[in-house]
C-alpha atoms as a PDB file:
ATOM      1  CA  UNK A   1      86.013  -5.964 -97.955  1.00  0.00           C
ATOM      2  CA  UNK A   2      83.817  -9.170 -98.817  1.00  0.00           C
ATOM      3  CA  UNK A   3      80.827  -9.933 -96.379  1.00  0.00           C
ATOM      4  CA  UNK A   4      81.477 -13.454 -95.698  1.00  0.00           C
ATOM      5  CA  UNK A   5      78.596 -16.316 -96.509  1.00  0.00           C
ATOM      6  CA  UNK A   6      77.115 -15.820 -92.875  1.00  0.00           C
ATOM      7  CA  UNK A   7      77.172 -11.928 -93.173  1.00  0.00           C
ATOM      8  CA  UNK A   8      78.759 -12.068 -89.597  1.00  0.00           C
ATOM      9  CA  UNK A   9      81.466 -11.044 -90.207  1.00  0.00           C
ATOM     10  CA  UNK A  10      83.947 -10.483 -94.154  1.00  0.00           C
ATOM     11  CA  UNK A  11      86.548 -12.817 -95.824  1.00  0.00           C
ATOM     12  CA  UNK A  12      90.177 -12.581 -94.697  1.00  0.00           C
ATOM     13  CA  UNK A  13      91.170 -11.255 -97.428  1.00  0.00           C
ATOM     14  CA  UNK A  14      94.895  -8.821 -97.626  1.00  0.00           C
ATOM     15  CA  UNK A  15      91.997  -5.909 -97.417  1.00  0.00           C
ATOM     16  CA  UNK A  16      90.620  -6.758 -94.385  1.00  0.00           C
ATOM     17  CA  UNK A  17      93.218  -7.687 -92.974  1.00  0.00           C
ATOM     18  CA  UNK A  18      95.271  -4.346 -93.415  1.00  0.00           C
ATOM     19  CA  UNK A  19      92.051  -2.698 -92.519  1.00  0.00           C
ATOM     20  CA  UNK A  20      92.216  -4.638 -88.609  1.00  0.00           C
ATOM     21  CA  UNK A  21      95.572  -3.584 -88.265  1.00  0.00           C
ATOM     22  CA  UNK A  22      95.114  -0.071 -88.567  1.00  0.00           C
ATOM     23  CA  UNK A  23      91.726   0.102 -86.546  1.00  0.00           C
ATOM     24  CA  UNK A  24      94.088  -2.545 -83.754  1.00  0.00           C
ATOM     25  CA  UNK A  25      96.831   0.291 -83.550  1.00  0.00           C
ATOM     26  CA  UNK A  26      95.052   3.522 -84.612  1.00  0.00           C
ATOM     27  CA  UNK A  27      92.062   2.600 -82.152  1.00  0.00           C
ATOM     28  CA  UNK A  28      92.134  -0.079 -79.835  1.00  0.00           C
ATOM     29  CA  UNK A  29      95.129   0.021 -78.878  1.00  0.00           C
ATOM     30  CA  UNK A  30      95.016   3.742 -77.459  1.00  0.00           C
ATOM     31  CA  UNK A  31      91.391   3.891 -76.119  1.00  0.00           C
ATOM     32  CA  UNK A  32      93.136   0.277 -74.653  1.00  0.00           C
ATOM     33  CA  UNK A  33      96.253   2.559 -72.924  1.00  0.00           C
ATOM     34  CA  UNK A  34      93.869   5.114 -71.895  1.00  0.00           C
ATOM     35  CA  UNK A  35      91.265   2.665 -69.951  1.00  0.00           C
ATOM     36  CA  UNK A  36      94.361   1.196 -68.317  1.00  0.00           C
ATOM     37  CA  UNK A  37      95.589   4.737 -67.345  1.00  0.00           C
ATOM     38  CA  UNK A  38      92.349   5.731 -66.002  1.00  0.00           C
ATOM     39  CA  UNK A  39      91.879   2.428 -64.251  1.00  0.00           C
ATOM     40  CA  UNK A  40      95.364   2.794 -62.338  1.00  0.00           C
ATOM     41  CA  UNK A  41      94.373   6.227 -61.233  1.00  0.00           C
ATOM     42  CA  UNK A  42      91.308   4.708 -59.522  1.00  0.00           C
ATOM     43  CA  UNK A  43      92.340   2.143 -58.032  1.00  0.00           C
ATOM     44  CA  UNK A  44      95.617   4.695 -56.525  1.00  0.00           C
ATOM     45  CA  UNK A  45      93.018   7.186 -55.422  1.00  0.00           C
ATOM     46  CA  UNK A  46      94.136   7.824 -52.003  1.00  0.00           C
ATOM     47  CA  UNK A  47      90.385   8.802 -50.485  1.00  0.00           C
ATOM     48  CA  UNK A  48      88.793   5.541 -52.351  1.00  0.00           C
ATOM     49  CA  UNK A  49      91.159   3.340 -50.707  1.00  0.00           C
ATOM     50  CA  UNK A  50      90.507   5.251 -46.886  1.00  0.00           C
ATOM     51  CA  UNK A  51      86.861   5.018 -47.570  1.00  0.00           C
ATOM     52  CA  UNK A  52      87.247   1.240 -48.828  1.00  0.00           C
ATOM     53  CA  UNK A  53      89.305   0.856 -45.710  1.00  0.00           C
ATOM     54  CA  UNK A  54      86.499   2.955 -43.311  1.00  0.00           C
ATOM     55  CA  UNK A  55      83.845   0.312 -44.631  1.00  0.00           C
ATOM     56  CA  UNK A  56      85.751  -2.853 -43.693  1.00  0.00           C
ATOM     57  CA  UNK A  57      86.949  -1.234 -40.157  1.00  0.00           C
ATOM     58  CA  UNK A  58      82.812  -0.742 -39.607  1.00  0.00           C
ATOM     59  CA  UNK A  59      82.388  -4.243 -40.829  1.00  0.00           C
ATOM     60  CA  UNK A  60      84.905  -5.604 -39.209  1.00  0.00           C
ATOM     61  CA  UNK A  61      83.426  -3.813 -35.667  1.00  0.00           C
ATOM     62  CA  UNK A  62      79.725  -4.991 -36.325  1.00  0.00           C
ATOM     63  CA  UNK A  63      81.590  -8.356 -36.709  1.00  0.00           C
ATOM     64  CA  UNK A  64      83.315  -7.940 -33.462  1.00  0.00           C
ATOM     65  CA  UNK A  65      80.223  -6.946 -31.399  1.00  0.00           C
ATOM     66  CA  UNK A  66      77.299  -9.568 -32.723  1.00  0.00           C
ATOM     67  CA  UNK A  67      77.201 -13.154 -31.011  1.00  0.00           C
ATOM     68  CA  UNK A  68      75.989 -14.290 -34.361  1.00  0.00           C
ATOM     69  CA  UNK A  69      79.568 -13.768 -36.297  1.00  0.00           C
ATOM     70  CA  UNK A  70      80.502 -16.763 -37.839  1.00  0.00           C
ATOM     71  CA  UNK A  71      84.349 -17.855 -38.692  1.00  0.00           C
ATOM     72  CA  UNK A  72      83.369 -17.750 -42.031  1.00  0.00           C
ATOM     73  CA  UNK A  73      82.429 -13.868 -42.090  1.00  0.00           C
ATOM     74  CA  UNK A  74      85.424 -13.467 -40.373  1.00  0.00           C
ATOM     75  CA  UNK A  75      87.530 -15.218 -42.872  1.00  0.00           C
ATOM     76  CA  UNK A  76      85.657 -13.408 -45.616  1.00  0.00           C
ATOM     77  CA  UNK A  77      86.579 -10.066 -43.925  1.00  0.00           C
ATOM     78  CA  UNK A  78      89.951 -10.710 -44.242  1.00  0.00           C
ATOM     79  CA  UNK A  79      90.049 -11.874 -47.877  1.00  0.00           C
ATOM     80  CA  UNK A  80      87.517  -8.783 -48.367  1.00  0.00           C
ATOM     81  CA  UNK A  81      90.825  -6.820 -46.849  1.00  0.00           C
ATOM     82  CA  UNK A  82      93.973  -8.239 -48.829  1.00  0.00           C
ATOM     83  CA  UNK A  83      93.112  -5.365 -52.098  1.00  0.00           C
ATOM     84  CA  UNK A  84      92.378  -2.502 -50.262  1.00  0.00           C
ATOM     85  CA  UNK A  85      95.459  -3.538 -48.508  1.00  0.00           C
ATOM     86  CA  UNK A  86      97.832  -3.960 -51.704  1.00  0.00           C
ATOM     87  CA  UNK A  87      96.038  -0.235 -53.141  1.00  0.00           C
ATOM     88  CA  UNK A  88      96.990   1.325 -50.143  1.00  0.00           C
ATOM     89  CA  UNK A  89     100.551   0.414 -50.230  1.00  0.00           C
ATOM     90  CA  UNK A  90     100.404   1.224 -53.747  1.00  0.00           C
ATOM     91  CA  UNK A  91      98.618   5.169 -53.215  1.00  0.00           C
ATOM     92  CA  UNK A  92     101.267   5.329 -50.386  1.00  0.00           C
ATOM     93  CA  UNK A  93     104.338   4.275 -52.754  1.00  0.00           C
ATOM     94  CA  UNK A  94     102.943   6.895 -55.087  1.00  0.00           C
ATOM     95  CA  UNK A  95     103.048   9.472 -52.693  1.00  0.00           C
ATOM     96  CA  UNK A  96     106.194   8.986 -51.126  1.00  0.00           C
ATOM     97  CA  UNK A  97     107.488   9.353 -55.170  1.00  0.00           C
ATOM     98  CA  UNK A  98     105.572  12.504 -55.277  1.00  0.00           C
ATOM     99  CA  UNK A  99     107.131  13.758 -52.026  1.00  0.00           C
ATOM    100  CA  UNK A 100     110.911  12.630 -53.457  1.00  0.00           C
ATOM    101  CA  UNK A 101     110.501  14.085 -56.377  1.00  0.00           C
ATOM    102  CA  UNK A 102     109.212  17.411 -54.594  1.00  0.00           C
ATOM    103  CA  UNK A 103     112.625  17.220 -52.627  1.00  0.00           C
ATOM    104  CA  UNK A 104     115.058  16.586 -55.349  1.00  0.00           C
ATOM    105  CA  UNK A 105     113.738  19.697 -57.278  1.00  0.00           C
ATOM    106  CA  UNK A 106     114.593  21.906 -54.334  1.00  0.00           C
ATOM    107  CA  UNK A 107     110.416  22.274 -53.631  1.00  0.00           C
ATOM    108  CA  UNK A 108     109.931  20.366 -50.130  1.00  0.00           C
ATOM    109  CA  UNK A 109     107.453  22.433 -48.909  1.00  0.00           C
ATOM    110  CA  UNK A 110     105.358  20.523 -51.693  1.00  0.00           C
ATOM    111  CA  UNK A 111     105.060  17.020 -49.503  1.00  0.00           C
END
């Protein structure tokens, strides 16, 4: 590897190069696969998305009982709604896999 003039950074030279592909699909591209992984698992956690979807029902009530509520908050509410929305129906797809598969392998005490 040769340091470029700027020392910001090193000539692309067949070196380097071979070195960036191994650190793309020896490193990045796992700790890449296993952010992802973990990051799907949040989002489908079934007691974030009730507790996501407890906070908007209280917002949406101290909306509902103030003379002050604008259509804007309103609007914003709903927008506010549309994720927890999709990660519910999402969690709840998983499950009802997770209860399927309990069935099919003769377990459906499991759901």
């Amino acid at each position: 590897m040769i340091p470029n003039a700027r020392r910001d950074g090193f000539e692309e030279t067949g070196a380097w190069l071979e070195i960036q592909s191994e650190l793309i699909t020896t490193v990045c591209a796992p700790l890449a696969s296993d952010a992802y992984a973990a990051s799907q698992r949040g989002q489908l956690d079934v007691e974030a998305v009730v507790g996501d979807i407890g906070d908007l029902v209280k917002r949406g009530n101290t909306l509902a009982q103030s003379s002050r509520s604008s259509y804007d908050q309103v609007v914003e509410l709903m927008n506010l709604a549309k994720r927890p929305r999709r990660r519910a129906a999402s969690a709840l797809k998983i499950v009802d896999d997770l209860d399927a598969t309990a069935v099919d392998e003769g377990h459906p005490n499991r759901q």
